[in-house]
Protein backbone atom coordinates (compact mmCIF):
# COMPACT_ATOMS: atom_id res chain seq x y z
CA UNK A 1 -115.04 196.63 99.22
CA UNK A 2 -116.92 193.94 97.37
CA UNK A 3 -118.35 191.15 99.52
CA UNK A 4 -118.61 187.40 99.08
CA UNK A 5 -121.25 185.61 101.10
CA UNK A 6 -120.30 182.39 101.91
CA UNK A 7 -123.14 179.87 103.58
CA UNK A 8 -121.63 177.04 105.48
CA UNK A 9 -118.06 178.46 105.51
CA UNK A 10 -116.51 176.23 107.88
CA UNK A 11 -117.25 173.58 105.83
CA UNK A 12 -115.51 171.58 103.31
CA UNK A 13 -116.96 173.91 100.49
CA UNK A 14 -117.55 176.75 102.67
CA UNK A 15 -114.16 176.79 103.65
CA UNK A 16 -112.74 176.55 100.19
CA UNK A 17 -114.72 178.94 98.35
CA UNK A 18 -113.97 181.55 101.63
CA UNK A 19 -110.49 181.11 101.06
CA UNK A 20 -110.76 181.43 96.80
CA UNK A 21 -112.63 184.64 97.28
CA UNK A 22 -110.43 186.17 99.98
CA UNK A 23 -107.58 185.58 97.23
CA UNK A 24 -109.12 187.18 94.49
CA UNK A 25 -109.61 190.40 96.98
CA UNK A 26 -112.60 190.05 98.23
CA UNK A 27 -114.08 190.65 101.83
CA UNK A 28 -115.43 187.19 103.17
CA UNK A 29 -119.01 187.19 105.33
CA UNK A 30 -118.87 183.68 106.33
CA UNK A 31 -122.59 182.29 107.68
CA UNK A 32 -122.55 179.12 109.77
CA UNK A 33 -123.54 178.11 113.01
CA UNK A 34 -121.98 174.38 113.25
CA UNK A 35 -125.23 172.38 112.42
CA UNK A 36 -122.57 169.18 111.34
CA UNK A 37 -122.38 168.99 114.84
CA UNK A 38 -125.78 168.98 115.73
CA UNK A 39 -126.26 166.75 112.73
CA UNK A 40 -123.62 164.33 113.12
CA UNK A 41 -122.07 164.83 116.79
CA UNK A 42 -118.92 166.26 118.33
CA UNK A 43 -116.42 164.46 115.76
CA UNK A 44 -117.93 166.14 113.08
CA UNK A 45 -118.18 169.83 114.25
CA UNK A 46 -116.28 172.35 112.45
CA UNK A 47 -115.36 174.69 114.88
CA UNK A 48 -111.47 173.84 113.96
CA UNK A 49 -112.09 175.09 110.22
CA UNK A 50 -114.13 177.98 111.66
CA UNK A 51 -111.16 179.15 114.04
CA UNK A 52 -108.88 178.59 110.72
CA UNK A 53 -110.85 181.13 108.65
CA UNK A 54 -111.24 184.04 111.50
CA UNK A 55 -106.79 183.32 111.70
CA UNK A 56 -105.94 183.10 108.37
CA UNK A 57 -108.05 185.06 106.68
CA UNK A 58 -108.03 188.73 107.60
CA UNK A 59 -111.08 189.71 105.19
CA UNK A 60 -113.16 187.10 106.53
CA UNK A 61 -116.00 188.18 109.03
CA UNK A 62 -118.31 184.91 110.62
CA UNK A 63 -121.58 185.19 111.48
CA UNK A 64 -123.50 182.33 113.93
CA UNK A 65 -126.14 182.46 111.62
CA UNK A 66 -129.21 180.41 111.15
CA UNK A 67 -130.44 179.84 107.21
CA UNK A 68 -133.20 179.35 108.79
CA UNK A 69 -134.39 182.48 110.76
CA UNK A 70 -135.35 184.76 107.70
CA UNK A 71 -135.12 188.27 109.77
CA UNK A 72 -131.63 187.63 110.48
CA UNK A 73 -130.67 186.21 106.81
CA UNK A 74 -132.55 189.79 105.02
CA UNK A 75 -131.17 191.95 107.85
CA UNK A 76 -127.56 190.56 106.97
CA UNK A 77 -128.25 191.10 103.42
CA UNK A 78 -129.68 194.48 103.77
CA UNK A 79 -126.91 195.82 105.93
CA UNK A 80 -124.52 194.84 102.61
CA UNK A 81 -126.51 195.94 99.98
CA UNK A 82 -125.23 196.42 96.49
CA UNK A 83 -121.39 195.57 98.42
CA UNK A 84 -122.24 192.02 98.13
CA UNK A 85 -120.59 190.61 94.38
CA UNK A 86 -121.40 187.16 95.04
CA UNK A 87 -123.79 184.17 97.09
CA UNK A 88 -121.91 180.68 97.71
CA UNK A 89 -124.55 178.63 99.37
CA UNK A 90 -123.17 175.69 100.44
CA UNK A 91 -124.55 175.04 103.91
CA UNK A 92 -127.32 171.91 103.77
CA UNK A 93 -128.22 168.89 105.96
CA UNK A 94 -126.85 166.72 104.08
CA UNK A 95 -127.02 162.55 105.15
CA UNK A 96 -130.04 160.51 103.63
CA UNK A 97 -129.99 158.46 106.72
CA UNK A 98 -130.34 161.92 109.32
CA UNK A 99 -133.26 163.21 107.00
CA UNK A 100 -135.42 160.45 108.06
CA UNK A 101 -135.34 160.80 111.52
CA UNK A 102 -136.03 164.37 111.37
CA UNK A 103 -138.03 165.47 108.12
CA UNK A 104 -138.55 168.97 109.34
CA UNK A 105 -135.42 169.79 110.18
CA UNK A 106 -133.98 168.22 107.04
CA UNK A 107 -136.54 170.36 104.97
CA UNK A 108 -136.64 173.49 106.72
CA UNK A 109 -132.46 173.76 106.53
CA UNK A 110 -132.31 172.48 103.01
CA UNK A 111 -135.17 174.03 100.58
CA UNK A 112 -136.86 176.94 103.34
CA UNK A 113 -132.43 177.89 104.53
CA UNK A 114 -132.29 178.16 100.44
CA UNK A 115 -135.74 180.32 99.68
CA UNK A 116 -134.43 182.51 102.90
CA UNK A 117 -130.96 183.43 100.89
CA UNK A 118 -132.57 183.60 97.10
CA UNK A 119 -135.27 186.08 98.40
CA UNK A 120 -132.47 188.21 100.85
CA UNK A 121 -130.64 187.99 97.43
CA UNK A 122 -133.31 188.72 95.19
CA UNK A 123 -134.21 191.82 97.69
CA UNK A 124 -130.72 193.54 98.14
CA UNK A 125 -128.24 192.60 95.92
CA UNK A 126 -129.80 190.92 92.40
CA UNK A 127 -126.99 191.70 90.85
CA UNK A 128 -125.12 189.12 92.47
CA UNK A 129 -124.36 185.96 91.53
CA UNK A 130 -126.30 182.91 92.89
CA UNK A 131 -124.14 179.62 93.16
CA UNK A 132 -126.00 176.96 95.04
CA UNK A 133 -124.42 173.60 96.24
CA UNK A 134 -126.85 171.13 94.72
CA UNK A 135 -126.78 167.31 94.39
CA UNK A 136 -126.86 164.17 92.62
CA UNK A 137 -129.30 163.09 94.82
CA UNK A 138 -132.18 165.20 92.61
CA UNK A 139 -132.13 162.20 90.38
CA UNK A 140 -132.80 159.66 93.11
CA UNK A 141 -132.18 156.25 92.51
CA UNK A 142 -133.02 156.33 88.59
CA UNK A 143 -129.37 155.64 88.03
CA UNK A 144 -129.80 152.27 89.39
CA UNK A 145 -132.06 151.61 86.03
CA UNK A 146 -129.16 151.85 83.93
CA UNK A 147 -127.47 148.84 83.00
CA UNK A 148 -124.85 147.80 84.93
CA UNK A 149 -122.26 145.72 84.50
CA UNK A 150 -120.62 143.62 87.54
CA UNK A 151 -116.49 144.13 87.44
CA UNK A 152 -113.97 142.58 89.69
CA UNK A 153 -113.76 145.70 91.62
CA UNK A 154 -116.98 147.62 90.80
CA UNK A 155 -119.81 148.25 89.25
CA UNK A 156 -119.60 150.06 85.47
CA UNK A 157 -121.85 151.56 82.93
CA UNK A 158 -122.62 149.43 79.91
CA UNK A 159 -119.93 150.54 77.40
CA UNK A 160 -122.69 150.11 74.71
CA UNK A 161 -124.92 152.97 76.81
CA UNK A 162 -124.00 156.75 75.35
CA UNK A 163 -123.39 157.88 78.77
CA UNK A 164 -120.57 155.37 79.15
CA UNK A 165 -117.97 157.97 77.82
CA UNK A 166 -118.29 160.74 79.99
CA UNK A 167 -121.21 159.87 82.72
CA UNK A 168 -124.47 161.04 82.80
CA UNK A 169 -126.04 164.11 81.97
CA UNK A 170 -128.23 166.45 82.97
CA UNK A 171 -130.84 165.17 80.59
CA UNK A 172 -131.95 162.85 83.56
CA UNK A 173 -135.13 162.51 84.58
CA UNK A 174 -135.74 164.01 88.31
CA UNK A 175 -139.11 162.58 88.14
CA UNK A 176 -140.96 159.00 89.40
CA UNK A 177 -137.96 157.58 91.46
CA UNK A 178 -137.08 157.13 94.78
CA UNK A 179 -135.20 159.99 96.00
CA UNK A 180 -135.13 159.54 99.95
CA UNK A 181 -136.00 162.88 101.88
CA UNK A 182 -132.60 164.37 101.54
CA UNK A 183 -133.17 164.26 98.14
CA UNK A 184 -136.31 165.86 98.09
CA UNK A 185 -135.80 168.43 100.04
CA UNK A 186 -132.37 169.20 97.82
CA UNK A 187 -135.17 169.09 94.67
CA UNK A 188 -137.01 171.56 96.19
CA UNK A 189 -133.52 174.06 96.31
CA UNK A 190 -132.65 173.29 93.45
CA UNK A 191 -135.93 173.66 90.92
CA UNK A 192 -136.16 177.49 93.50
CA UNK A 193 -132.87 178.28 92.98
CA UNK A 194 -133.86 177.89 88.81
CA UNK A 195 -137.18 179.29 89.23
CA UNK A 196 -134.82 182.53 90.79
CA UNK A 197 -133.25 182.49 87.63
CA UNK A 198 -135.90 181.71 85.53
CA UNK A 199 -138.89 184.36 86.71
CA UNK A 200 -136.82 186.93 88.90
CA UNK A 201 -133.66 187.08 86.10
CA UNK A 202 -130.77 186.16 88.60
CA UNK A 203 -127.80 184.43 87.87
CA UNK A 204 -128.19 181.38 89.33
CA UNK A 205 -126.73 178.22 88.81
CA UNK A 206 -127.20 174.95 90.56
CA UNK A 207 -124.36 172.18 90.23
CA UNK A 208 -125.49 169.31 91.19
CA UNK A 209 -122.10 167.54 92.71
CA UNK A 210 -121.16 164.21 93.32
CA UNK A 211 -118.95 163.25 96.16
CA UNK A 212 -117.36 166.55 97.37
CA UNK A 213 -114.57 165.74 99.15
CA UNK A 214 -110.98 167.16 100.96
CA UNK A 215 -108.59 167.57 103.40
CA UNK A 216 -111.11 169.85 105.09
CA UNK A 217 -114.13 167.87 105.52
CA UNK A 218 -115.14 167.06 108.40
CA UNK A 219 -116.16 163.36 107.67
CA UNK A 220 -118.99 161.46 109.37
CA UNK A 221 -120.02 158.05 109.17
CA UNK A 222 -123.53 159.14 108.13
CA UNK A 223 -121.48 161.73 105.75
CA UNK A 224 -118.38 162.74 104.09
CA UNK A 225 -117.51 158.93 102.12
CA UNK A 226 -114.12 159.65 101.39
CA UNK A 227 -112.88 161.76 103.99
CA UNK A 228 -114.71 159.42 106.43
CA UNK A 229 -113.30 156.19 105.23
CA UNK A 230 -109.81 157.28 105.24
CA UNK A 231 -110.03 158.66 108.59
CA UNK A 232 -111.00 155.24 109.95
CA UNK A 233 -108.40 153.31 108.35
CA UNK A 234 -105.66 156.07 109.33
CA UNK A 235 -107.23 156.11 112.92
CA UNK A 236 -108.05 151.70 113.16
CA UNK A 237 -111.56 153.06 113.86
CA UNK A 238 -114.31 150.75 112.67
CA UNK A 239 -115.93 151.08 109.42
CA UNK A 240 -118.98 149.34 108.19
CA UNK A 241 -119.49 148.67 104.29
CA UNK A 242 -123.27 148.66 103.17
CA UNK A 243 -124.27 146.53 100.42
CA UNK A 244 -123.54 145.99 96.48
CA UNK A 245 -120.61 144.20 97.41
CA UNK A 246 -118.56 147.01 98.15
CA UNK A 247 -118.00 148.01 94.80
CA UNK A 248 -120.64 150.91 94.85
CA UNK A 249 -118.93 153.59 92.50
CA UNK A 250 -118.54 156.87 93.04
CA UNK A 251 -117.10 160.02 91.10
CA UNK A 252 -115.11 162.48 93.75
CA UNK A 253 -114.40 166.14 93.12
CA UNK A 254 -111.63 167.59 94.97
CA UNK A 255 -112.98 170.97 96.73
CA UNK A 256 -110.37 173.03 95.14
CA UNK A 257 -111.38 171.91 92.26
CA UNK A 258 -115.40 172.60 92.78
CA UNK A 259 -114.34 175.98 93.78
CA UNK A 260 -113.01 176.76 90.64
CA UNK A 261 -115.87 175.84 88.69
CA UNK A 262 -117.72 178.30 90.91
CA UNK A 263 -115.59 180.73 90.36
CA UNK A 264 -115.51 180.37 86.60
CA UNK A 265 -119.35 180.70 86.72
CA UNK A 266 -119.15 184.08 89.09
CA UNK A 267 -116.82 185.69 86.70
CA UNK A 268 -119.35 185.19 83.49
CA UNK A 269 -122.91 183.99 84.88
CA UNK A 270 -125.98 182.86 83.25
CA UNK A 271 -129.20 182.47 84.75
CA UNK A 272 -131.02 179.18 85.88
CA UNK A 273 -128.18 176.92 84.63
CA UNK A 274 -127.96 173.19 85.82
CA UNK A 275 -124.80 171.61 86.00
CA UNK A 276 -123.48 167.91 87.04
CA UNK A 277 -120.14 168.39 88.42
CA UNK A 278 -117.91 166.19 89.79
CA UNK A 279 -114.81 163.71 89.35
CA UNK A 280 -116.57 162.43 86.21
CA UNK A 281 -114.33 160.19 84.38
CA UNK A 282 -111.13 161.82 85.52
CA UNK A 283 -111.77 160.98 89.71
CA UNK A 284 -113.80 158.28 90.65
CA UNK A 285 -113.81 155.32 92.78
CA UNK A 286 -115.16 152.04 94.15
CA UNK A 287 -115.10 151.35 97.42
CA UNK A 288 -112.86 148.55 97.40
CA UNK A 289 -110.57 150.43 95.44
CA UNK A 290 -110.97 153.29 97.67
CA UNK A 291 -109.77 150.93 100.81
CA UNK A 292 -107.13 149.40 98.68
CA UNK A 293 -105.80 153.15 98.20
CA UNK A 294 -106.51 154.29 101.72
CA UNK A 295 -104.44 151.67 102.97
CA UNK A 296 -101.42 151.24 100.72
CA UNK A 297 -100.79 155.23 100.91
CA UNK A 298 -101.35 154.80 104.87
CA UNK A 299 -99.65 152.01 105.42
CA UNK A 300 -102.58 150.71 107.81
CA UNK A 301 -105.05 147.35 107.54
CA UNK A 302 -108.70 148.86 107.35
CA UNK A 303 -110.92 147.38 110.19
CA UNK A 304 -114.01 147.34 108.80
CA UNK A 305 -117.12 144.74 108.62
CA UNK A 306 -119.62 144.44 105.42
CA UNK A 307 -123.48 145.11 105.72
CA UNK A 308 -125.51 143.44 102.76
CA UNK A 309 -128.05 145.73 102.98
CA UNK A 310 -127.40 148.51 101.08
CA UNK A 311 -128.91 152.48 102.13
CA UNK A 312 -132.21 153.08 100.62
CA UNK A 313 -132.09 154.87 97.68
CA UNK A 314 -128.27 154.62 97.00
CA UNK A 315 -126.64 154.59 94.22
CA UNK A 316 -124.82 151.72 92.85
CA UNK A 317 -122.59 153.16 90.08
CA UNK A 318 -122.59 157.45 89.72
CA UNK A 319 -120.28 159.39 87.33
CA UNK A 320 -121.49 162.41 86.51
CA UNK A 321 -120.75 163.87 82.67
CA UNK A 322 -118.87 167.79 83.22
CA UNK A 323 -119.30 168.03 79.78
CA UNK A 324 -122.19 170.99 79.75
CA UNK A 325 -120.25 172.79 82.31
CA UNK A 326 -116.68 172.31 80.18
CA UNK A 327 -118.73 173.35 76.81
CA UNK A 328 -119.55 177.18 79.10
CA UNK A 329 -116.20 177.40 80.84
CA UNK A 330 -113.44 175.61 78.41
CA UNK A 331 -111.01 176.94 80.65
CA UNK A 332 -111.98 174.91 83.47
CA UNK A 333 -109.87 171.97 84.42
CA UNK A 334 -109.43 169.05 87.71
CA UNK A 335 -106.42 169.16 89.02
CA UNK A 336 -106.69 166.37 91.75
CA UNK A 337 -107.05 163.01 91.08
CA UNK A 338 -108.49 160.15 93.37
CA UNK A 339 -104.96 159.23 94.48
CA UNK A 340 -103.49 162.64 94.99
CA UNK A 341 -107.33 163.48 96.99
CA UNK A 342 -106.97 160.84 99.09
CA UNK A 343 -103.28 161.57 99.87
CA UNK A 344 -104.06 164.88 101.13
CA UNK A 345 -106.61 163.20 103.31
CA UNK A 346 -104.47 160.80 104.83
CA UNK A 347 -101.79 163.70 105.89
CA UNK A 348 -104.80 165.90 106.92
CA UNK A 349 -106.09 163.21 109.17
CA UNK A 350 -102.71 162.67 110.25
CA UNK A 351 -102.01 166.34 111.40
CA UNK A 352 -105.18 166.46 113.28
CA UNK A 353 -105.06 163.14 115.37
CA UNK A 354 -101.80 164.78 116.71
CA UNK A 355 -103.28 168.08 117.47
């Protein structure tokens, strides 16, 4: 039977892409060993996805694996061989704020966890498909240069600018800007998993997301901006709002939705391909406008309290342009918008505070 490895599969995009391949037929190898907890603390673990997987999914087979430990990573991939069809890597520490309290961490999980898998790919199974969870955090804060216009409710892109129609593209500079250490050590995946591509001829691809976001993420307050946010107005927990007035923009892609682009590339691959995915112009959000949804579709008042200073490096306004990935897949289509997103959220958050 053809295998699917799946890195950080009780995840939001873990879980998703688990449950896609599973669907199509395939068996599931699930790698993840909870880091979010370690990461971001008890409230964040995702152990409940994890026991979800193993009881819904009978072709799904977890491993409490560390990205990290290279033996165990080529032994796992050796064992599989020329069974395995496909590599979803989507396990990553992934808050600016945690990177700078531990560096090594942040960069041994995020660019060595991502040489580990490429090189146990590129060893046993380069026929496979490499799909790597990248970020718009690459570009740093060099979106902040653009110029921004100040709305009632957000920020917005010049309509003058030629990346006010669809967002911006991958013709971005990833150089000279501020990209916080998260966002270096997500560089450093990324420009491997292309140099994979590139010099070793495997299909890779690295899509570089936005806000990735579902009824299955386990949100944190140091990660996770929708799914975090809704929880605390669902639950009255306190929230606190940093900087640009609250009216920071962001695009949001629905995981269902990411997992279809991944599939899409896994059925026809290319090698070292670059893609900015996310809600683009179809799903995105301030935050104001995010708390106005939140709370109308909950019916609850959102206890929060504003910080002017905003996170270093943040962005102020991102859309990302899907327009390179839609000119390679035309078949590809979002089917969740920010309201319908956020709706599932609420009802997700729901179900689990009565668990």
């Amino acid at each position: 039977m053809a295998i699917c490895i799946v890195t950080g599969s009780a995840g939001l995009v873990g879980s998703e892409a688990a449950r896609r391949w599973s669907g199509e037929g395939y068996d599931v190898i699930g790698v993840d060993n909870d880091m979010r907890a370690h990461f971001f603390g008890a409230e964040a673990s995702t152990a409940w996805n994890r026991k979800r997987l193993e009881s819904e999914l009978r072709s799904y087979r977890h491993h409490d694996t560390d990205i990290r430990d290279f033996a165990a990573i080529d032994a796992l991939f050796a064992d599989r061989g020329r069974d395995i069809a496909c590599v979803v890597h989507a396990a990553a520490q992934p808050s600016h704020d945690w990177a700078a309290r531990d560096p090594h961490t942040d960069f041994s999980v995020n660019a060595t966890g991502t040489l580990n898998l490429l090189e146990a790919t590129r060893r046993h199974a380069p026929q496979a498909p490499f799909i790597f969870t990248s970020t718009n955090k690459v570009y740093g804060d060099q979106p902040n240069a653009l110029p921004l216009v100040e709305l009632e409710t957000r920020w917005e892109l010049d309509p003058s600018h030629p990346w006010s129609r669809h967002g911006i593209d991958e013709s971005m500079s990833i150089d000279r800007t501020l990209h916080s250490l998260f966002g270096a050590s997500k560089v450093a995946a990324d420009v491997l998993t292309q140099e994979y591509g590139r010099y070793f001829g495997l299909k890779t691809a690295c899509f570089r997301a936005g806000c990735l976001t579902g009824p299955a993420h386990s949100g944190a307050e140091l990660h996770g901006f929708l799914a975090y946010l809704v929880k605390c107005v669902v639950t009255g927990h306190a929230y606190t709002v940093f900087g640009y007035k609250a009216k920071q923009v962001r695009d949001n892609i629905h995981a269902h939705d990411l997992i279809d682009a991944f599939w899409r590339f896994f059925r026809a691959p290319r090698s070292a391909e670059v893609y900015n995915i996310g809600g683009g112009r179809h799903a995105n959000v301030s935050m104001l406008e995010a708390i106005d949804i939140a709370s109308r579709l909950s019916g609850r008042a959102f206890n929060h309290a504003y910080c002017d200073e905003n996170r270093i490096g943040d962005h102020i306004w991102w859309i990302g342009s899907t327009e390179r990935f839609r000119e390679h897949y035309p078949g590809w289509s979002m089917k969740y918008d920010i309201e319908s997103t956020i709706a599932e959220i609420v009802d997700a958050v729901r179900l689990r505070e009565r668990a």
